[in-house]
N, C-alpha and C. Protein backbone atom coordinates (compact mmCIF):
# COMPACT_ATOMS: atom_id res chain seq x y z
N UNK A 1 2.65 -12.45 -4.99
CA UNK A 1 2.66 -13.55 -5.90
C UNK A 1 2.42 -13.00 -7.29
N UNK A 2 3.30 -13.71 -8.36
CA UNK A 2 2.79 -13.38 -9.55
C UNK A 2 1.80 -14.42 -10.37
N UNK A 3 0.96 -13.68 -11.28
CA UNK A 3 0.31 -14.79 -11.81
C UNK A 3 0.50 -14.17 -13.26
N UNK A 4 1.09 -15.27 -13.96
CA UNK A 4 1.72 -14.83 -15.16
C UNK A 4 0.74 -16.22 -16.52
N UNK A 5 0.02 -17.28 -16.06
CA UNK A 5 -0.31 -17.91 -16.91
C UNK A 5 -1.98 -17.25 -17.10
N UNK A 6 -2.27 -17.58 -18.40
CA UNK A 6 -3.40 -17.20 -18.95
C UNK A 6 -4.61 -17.54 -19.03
N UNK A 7 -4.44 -19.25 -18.75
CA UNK A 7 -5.97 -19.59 -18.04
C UNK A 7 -6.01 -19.05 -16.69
N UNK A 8 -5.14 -18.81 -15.60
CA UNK A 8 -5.24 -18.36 -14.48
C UNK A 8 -5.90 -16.84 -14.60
N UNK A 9 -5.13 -16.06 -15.16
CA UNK A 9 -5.93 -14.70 -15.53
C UNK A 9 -6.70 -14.38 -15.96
N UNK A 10 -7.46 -15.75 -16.76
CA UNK A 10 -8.50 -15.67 -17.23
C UNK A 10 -9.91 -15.89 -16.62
N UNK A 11 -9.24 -16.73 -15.26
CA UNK A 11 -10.18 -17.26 -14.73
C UNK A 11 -10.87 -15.88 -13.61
N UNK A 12 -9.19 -15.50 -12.97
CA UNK A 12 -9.44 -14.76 -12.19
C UNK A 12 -10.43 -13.05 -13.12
N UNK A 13 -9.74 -12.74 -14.53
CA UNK A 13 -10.79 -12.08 -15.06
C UNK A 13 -12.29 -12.21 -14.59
N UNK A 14 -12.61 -12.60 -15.73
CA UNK A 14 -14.08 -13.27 -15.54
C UNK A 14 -14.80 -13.80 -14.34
N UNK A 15 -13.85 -14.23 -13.17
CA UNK A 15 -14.67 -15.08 -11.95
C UNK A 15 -14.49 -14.02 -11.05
N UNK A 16 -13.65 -12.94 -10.67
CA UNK A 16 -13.10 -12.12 -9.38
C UNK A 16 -12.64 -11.01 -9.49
N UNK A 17 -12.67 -10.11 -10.62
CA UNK A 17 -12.62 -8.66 -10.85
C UNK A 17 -13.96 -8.02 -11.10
N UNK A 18 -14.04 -6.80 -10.26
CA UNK A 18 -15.07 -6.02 -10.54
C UNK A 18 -15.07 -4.83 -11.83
N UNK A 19 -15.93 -4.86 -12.72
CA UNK A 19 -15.28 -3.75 -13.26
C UNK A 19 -15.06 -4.41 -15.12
N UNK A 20 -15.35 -3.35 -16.13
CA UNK A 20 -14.57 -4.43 -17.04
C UNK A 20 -13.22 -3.72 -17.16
N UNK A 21 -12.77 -2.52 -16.82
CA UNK A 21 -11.33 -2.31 -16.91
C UNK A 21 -10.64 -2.82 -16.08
N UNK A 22 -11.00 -3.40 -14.81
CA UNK A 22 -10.02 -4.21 -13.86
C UNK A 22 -10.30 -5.67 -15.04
N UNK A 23 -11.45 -6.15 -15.52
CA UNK A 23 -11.50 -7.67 -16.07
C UNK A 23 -10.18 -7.35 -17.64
N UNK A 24 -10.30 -6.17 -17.73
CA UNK A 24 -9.33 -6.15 -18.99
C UNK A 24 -7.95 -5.98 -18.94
N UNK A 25 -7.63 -5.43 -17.67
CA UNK A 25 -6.12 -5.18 -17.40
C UNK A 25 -5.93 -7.12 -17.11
N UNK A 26 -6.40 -7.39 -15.75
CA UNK A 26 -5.74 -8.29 -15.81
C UNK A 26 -5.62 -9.62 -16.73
N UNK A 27 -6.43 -9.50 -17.68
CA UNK A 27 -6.40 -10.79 -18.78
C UNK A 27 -5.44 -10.16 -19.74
N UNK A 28 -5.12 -8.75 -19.60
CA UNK A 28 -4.12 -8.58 -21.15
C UNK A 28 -2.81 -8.44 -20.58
N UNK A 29 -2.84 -8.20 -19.36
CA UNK A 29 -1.31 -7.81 -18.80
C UNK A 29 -0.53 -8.61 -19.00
N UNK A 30 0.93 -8.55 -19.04
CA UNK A 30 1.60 -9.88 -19.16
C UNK A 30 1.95 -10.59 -17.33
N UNK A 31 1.69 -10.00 -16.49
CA UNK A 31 1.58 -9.99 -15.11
C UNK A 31 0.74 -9.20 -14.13
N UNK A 32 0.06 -10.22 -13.06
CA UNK A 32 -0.29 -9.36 -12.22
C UNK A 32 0.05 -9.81 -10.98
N UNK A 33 0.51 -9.25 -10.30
CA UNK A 33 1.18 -9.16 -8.69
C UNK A 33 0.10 -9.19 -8.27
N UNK A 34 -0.27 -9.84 -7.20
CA UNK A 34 -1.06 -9.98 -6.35
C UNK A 34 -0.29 -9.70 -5.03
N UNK A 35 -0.48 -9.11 -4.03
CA UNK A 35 0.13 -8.73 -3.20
C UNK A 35 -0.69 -9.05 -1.84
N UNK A 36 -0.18 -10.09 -0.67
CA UNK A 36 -0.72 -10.32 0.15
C UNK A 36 0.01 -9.98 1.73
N UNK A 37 -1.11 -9.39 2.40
CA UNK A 37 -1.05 -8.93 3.59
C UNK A 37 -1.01 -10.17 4.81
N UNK A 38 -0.01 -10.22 5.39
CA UNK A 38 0.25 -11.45 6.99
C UNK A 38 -0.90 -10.68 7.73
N UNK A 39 -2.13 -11.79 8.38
CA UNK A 39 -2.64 -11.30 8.99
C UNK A 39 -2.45 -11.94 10.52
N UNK A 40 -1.40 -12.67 10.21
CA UNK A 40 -0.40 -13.17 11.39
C UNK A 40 0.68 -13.14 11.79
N UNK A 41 1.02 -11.46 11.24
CA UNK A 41 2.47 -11.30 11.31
C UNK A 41 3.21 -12.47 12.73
N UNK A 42 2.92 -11.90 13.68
CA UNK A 42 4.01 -12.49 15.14
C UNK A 42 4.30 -14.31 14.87
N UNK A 43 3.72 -15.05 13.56
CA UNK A 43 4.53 -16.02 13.47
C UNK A 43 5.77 -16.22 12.87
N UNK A 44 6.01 -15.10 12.22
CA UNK A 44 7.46 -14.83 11.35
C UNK A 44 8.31 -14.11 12.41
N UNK A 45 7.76 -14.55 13.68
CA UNK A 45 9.21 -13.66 14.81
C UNK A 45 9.99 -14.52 15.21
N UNK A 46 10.00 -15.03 15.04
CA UNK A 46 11.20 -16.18 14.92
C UNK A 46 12.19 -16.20 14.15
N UNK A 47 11.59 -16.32 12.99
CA UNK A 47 12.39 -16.44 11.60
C UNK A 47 13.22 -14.86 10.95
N UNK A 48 12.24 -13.84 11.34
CA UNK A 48 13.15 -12.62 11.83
C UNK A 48 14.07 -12.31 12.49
N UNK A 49 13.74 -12.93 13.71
CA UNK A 49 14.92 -12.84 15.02
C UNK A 49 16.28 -13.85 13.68
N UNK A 50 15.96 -15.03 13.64
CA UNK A 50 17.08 -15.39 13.14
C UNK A 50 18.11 -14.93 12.22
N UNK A 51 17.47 -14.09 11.28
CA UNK A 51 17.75 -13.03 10.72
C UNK A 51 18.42 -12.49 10.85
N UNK A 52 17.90 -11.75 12.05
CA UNK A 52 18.58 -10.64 12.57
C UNK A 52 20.18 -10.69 13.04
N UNK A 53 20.30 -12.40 13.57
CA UNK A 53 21.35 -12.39 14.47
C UNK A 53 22.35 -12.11 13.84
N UNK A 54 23.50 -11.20 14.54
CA UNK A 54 24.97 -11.03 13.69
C UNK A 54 24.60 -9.34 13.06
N UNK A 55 23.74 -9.04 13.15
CA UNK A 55 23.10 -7.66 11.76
C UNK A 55 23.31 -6.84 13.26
N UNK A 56 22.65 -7.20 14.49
CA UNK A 56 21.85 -6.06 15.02
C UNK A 56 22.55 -6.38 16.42
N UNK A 57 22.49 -4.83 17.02
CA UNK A 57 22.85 -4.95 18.71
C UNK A 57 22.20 -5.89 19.20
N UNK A 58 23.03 -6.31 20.34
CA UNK A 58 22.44 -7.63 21.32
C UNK A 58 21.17 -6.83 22.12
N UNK A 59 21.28 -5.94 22.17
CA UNK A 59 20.29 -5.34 23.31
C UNK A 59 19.09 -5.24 22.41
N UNK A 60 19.14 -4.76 21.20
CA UNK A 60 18.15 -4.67 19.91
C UNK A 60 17.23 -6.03 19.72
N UNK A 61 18.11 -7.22 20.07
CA UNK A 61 18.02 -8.96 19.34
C UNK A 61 17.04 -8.93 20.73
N UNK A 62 17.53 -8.39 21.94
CA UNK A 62 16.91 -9.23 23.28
C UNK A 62 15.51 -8.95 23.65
N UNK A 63 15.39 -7.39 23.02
CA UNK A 63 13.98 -7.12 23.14
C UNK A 63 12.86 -7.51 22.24
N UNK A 64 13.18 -7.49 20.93
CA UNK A 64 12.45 -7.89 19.73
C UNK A 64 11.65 -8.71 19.58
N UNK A 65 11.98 -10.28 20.08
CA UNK A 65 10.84 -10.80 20.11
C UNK A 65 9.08 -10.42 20.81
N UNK A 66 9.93 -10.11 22.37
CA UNK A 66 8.28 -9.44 23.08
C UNK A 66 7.87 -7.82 22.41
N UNK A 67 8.51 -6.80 22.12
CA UNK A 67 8.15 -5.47 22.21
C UNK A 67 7.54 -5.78 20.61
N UNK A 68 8.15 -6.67 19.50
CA UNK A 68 7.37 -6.96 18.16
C UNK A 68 6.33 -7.84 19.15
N UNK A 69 6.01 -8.93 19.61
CA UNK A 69 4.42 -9.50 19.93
C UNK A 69 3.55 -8.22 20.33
N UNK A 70 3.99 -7.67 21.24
CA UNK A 70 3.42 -6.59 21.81
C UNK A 70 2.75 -5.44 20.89
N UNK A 71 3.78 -4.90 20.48
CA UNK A 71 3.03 -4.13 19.25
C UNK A 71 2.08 -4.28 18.03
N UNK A 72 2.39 -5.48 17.58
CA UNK A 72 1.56 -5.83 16.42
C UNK A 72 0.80 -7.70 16.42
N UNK A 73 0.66 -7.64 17.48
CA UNK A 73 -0.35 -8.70 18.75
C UNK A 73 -1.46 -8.47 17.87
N UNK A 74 -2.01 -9.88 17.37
CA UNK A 74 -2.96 -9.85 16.84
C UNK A 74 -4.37 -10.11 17.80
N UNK A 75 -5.63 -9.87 17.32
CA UNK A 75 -6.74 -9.84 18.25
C UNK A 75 -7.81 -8.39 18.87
N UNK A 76 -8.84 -8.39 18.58
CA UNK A 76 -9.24 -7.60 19.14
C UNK A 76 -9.18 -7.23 20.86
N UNK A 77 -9.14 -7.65 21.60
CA UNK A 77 -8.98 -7.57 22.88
C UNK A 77 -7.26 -7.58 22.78
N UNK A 78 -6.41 -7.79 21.81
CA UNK A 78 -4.88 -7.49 22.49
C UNK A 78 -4.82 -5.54 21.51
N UNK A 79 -5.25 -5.82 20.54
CA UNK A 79 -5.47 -4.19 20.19
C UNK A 79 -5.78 -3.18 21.30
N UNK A 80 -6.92 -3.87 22.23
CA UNK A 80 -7.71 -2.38 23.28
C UNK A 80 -6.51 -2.60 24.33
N UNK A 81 -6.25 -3.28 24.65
CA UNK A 81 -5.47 -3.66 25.72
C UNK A 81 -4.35 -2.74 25.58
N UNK A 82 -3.41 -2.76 24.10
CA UNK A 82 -2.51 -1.67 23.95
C UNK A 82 -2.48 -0.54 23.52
N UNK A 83 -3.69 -0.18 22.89
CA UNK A 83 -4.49 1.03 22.57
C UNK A 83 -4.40 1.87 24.36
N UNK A 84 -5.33 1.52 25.09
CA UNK A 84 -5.37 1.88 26.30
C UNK A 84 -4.22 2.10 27.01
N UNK A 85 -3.33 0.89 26.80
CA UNK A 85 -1.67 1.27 27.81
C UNK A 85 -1.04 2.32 27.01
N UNK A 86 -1.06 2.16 25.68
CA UNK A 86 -0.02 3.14 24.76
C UNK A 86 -0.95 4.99 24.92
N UNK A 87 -2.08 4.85 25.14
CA UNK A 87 -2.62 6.54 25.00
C UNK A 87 -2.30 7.03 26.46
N UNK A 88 -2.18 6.08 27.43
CA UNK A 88 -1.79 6.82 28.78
C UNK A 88 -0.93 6.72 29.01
N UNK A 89 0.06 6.27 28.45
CA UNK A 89 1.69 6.70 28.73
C UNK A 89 2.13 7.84 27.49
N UNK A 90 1.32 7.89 26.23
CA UNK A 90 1.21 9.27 26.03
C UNK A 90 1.15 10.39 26.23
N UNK A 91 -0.31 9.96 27.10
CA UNK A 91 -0.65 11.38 27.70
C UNK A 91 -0.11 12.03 28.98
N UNK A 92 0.87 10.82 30.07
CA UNK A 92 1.46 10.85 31.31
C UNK A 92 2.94 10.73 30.85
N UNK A 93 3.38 10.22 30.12
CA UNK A 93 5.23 9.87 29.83
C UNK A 93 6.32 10.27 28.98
N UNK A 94 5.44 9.59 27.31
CA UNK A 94 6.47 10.21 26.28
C UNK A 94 5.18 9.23 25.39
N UNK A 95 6.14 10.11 24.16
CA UNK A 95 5.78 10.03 22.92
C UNK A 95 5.31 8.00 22.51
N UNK A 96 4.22 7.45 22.07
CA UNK A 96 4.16 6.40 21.92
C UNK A 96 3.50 5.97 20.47
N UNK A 97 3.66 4.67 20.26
CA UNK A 97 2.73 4.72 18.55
C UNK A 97 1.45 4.71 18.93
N UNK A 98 0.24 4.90 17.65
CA UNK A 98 -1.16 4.59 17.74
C UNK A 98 -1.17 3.43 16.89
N UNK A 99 -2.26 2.53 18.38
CA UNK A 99 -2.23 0.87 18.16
C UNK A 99 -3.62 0.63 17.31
N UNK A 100 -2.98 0.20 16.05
CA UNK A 100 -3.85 0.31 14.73
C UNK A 100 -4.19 -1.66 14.70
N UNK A 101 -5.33 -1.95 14.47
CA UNK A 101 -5.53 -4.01 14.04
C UNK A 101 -4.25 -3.81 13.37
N UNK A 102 -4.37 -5.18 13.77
CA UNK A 102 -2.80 -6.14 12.41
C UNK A 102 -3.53 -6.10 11.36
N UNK A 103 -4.81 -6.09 10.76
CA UNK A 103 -5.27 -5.49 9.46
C UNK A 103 -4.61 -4.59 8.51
N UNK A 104 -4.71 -3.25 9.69
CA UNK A 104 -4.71 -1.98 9.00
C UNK A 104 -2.92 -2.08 9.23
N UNK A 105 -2.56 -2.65 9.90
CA UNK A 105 -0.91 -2.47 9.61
C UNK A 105 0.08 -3.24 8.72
N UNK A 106 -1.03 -4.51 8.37
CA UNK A 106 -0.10 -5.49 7.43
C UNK A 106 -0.57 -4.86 6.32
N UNK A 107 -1.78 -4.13 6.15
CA UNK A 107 -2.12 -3.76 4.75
C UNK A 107 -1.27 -2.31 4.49
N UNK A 108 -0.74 -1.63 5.65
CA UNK A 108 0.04 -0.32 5.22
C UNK A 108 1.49 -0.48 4.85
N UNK A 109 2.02 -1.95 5.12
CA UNK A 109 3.50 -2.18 5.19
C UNK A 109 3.24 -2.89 3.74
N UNK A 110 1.88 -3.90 3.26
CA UNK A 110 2.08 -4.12 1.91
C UNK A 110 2.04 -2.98 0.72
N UNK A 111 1.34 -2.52 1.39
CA UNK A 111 1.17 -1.26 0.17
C UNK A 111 2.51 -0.64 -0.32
N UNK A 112 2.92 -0.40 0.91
CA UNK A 112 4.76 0.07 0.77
C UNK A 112 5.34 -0.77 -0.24
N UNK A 113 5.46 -1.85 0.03
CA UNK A 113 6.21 -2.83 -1.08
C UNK A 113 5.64 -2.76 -2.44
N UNK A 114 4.10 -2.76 -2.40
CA UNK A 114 3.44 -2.41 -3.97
C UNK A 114 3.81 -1.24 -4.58
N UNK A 115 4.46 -0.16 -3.58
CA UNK A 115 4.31 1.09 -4.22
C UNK A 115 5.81 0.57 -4.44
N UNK A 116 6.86 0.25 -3.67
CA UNK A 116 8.40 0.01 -4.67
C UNK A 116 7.79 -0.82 -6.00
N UNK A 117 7.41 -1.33 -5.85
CA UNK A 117 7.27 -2.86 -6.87
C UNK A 117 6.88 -2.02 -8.42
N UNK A 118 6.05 -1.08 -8.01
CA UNK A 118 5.86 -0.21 -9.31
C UNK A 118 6.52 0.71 -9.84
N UNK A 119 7.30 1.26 -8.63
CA UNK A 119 8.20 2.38 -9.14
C UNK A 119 9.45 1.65 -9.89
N UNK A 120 9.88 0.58 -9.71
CA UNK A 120 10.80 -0.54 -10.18
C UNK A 120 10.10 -0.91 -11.70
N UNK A 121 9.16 -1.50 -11.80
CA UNK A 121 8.39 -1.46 -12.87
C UNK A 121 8.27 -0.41 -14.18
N UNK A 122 8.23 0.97 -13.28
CA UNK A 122 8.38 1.99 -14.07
C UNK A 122 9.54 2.41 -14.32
N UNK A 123 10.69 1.87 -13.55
CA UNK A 123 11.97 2.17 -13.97
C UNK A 123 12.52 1.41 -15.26
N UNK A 124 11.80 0.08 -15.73
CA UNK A 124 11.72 -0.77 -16.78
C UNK A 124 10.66 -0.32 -17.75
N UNK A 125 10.41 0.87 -17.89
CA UNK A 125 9.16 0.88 -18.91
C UNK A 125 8.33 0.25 -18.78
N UNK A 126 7.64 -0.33 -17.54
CA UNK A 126 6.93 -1.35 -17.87
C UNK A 126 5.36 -0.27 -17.24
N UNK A 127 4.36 -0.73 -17.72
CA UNK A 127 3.38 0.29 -17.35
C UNK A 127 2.27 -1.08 -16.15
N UNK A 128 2.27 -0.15 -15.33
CA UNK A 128 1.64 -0.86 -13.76
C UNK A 128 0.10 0.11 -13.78
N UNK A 129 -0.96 -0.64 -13.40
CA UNK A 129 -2.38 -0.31 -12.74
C UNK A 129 -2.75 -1.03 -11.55
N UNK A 130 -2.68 -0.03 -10.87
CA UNK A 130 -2.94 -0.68 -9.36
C UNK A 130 -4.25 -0.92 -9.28
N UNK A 131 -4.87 -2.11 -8.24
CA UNK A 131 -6.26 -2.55 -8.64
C UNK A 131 -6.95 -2.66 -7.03
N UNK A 132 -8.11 -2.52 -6.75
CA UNK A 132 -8.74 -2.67 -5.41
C UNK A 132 -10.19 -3.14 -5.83
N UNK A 133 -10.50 -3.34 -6.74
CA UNK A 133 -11.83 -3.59 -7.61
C UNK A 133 -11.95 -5.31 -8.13
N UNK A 134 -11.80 -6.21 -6.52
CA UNK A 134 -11.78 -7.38 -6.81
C UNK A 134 -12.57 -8.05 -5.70
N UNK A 135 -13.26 -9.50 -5.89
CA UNK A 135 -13.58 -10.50 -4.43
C UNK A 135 -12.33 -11.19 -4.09
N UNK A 136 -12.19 -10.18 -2.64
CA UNK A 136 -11.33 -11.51 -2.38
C UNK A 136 -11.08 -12.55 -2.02
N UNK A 137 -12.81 -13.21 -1.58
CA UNK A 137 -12.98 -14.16 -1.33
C UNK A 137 -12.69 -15.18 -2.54
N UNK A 138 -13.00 -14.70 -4.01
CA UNK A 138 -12.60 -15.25 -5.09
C UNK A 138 -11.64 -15.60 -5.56
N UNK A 139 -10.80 -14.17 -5.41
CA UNK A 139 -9.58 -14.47 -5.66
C UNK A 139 -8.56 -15.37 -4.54
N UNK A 140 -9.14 -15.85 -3.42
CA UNK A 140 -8.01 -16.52 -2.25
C UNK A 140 -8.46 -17.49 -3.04
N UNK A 141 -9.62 -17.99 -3.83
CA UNK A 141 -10.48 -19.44 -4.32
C UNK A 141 -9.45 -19.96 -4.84
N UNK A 142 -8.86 -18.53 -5.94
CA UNK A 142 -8.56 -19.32 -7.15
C UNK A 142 -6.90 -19.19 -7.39
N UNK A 143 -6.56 -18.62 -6.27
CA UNK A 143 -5.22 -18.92 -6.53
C UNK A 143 -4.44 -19.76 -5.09
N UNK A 144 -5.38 -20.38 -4.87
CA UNK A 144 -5.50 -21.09 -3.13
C UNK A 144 -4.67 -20.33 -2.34
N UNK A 145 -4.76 -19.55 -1.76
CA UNK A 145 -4.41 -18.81 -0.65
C UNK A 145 -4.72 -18.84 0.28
N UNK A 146 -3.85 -19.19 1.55
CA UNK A 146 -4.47 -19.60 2.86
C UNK A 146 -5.11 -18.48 3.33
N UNK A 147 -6.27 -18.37 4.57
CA UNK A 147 -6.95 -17.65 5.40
C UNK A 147 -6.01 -16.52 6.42
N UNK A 148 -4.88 -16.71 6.10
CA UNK A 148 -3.97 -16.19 6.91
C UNK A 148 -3.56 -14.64 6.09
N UNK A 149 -3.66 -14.49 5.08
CA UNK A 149 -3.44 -13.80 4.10
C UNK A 149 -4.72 -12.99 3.90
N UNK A 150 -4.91 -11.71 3.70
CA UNK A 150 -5.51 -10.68 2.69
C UNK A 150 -5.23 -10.51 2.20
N UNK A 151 -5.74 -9.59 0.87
CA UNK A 151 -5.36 -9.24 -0.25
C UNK A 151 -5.57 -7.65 -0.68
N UNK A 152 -4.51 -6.96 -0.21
CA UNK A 152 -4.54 -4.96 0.00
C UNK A 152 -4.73 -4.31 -1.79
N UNK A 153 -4.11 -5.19 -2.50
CA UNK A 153 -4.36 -4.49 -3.90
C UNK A 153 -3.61 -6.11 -4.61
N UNK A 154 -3.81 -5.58 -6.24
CA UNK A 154 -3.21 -6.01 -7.15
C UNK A 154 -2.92 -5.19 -8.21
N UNK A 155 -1.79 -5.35 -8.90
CA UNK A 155 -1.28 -4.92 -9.91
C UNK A 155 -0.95 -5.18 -11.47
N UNK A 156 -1.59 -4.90 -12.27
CA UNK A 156 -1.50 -5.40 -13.68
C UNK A 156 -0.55 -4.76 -13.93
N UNK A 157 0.85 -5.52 -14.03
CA UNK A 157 2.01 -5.02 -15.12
C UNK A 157 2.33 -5.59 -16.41
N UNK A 158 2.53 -4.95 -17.24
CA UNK A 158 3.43 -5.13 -18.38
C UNK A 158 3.53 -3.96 -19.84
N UNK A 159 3.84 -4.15 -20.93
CA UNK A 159 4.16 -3.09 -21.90
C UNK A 159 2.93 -2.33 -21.88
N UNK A 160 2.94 -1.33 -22.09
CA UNK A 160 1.95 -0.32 -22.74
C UNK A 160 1.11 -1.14 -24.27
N UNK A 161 0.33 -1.23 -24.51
CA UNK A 161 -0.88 -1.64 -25.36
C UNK A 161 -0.51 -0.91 -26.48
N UNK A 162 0.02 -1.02 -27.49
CA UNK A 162 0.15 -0.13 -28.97
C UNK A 162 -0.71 0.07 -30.27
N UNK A 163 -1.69 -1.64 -30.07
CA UNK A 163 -2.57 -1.55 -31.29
C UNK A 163 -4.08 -0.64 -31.17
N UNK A 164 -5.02 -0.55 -31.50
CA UNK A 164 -6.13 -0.26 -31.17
C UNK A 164 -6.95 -1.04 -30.58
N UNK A 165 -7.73 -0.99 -28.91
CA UNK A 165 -8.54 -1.57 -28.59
C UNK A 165 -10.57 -1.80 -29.21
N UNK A 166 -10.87 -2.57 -29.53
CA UNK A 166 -12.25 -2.27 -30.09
C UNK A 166 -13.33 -2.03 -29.38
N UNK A 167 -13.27 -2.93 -27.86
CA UNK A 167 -14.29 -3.71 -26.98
C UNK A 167 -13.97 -2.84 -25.82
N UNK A 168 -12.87 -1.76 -25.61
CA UNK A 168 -12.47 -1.06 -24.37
C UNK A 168 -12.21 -0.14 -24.41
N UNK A 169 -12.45 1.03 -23.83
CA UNK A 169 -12.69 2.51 -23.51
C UNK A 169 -12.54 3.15 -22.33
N UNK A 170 -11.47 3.19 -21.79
CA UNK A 170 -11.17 3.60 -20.44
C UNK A 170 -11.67 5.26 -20.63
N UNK A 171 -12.14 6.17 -19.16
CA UNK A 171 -11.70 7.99 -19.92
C UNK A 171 -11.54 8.14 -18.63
N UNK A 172 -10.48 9.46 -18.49
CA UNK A 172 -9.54 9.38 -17.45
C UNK A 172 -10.10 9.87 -16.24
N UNK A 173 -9.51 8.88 -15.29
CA UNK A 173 -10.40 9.17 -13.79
C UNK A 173 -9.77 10.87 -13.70
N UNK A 174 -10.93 11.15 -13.06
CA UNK A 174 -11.03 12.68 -12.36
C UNK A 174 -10.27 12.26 -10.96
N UNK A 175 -8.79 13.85 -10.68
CA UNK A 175 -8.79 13.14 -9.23
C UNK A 175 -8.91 15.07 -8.40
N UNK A 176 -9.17 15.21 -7.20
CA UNK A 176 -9.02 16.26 -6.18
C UNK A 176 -7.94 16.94 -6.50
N UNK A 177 -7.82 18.49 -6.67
CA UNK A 177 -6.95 19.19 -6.44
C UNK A 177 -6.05 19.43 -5.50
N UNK A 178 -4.59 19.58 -6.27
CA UNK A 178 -3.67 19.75 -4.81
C UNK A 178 -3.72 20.86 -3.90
N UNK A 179 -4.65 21.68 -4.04
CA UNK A 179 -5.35 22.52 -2.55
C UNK A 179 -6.01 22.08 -1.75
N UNK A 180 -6.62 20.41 -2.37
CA UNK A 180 -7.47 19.86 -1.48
C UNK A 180 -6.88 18.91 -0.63
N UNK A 181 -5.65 18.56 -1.18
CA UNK A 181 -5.09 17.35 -0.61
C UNK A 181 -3.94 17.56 0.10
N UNK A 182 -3.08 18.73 -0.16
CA UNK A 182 -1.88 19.14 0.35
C UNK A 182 -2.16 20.16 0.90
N UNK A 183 -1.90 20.09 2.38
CA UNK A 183 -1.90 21.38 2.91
C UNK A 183 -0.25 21.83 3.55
N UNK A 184 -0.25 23.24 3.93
CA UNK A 184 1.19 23.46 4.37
C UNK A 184 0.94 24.36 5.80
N UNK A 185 1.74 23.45 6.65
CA UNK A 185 2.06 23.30 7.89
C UNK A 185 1.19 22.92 8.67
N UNK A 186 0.01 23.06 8.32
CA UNK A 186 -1.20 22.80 9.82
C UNK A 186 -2.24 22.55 8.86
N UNK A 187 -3.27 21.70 9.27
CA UNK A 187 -4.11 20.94 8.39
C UNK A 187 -5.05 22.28 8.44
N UNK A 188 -5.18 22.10 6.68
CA UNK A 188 -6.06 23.61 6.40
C UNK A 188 -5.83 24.45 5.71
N UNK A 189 -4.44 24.56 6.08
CA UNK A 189 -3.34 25.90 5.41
C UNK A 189 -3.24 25.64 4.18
N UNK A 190 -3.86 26.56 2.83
CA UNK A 190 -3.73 26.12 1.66
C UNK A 190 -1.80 25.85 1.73
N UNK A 191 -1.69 24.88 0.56
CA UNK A 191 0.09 24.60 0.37
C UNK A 191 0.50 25.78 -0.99
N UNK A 192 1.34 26.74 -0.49
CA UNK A 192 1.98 27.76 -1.58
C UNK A 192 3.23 27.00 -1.91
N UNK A 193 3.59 26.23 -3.29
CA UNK A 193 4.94 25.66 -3.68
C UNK A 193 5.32 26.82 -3.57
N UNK A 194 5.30 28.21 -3.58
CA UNK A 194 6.17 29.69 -4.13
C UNK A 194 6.58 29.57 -3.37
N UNK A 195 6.36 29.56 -1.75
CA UNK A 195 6.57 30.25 -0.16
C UNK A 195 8.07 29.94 0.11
């Protein structure tokens, strides 16, 4: 969702950002994406399947509805349930996924879309700050968002800032070296770009 009006950003400033550089991006931005995670994906299998029809093999269409419930089955007890079936046909059959909550999977498939949404952004000059420094109990308050929904990040987009700020002073986050973060071939192995 975008929230592009200014009492709204204002509110959400001041009432639901942590931080005063998260309270300052999003009151000056000319947009901020709010980006929300289905924490019920398997009710959009329907409306997928319909989708689908005409796009995809019949054999593809016939399984989809159960092998999508199955996989991303919301619930703690449907998680262990396929956690448990999926590691022993691993370890006895073939290759299977690791059965992660519908949490951690609606929040890895939104992120994906946040990360196009910015690279698109940046293809427009437009300058994006990704944000995790919010309530989101606040923010579902104030932009009424059903219970069905989380909230994985937000994004302050718009122009780069040209005049002088008086009241704000960002200094640049420190991040880990790429010896620490990239390794090559086997976790450990410093990464040589030369090799």
């Amino acid at each position: 969702m975008l929230v592009r009006s200014q009492p709204i950003k204002d509110e959400l400033s001041e009432g639901a950002m942590l931080g005063i550089g998260n309270q300052h991006r999003v009151r000056d931005a000319s947009v901020t994406a709010v980006f929300l995670a289905d924490l019920e994906p398997t009710k959009r299998i329907n409306r997928i399947y319909e989708l689908e029809r005409g796009h995809r093999n019949v054999n593809y269409r016939s399984s989809f509805p159960l092998s999508t419930s199955f996989w991303i089955g919301e619930g703690h007890v449907a998680t262990l349930i396929k956690d448990v079936t999926t590691s022993w046909l691993s370890a006895v059959r073939q290759p299977m996924p690791e059965i992660e909550p519908v949490q951690a999977w609606s929040y890895k498939n939104t992120s994906l879309v946040a990360q196009t949404f910015v690279y698109g952004a940046q293809s427009y000059n437009l300058s994006t700050a990704m944000m995790e420094g919010y309530d989101p109990r606040r923010v579902k308050d104030i932009l009424r968002i059903p219970d069905r929904y989380a909230i994985p990040l937000m994004v302050a987009t718009g122009y780069e800032y040209e005049g002088e700020e008086e009241n704000y002073k960002e200094d640049k986050t420190l991040r880990l070296g790429l010896s620490e973060i990239v390794f090559d071939d086997e976790f450990g192995q410093e990464w040589n770009p030369g090799s």
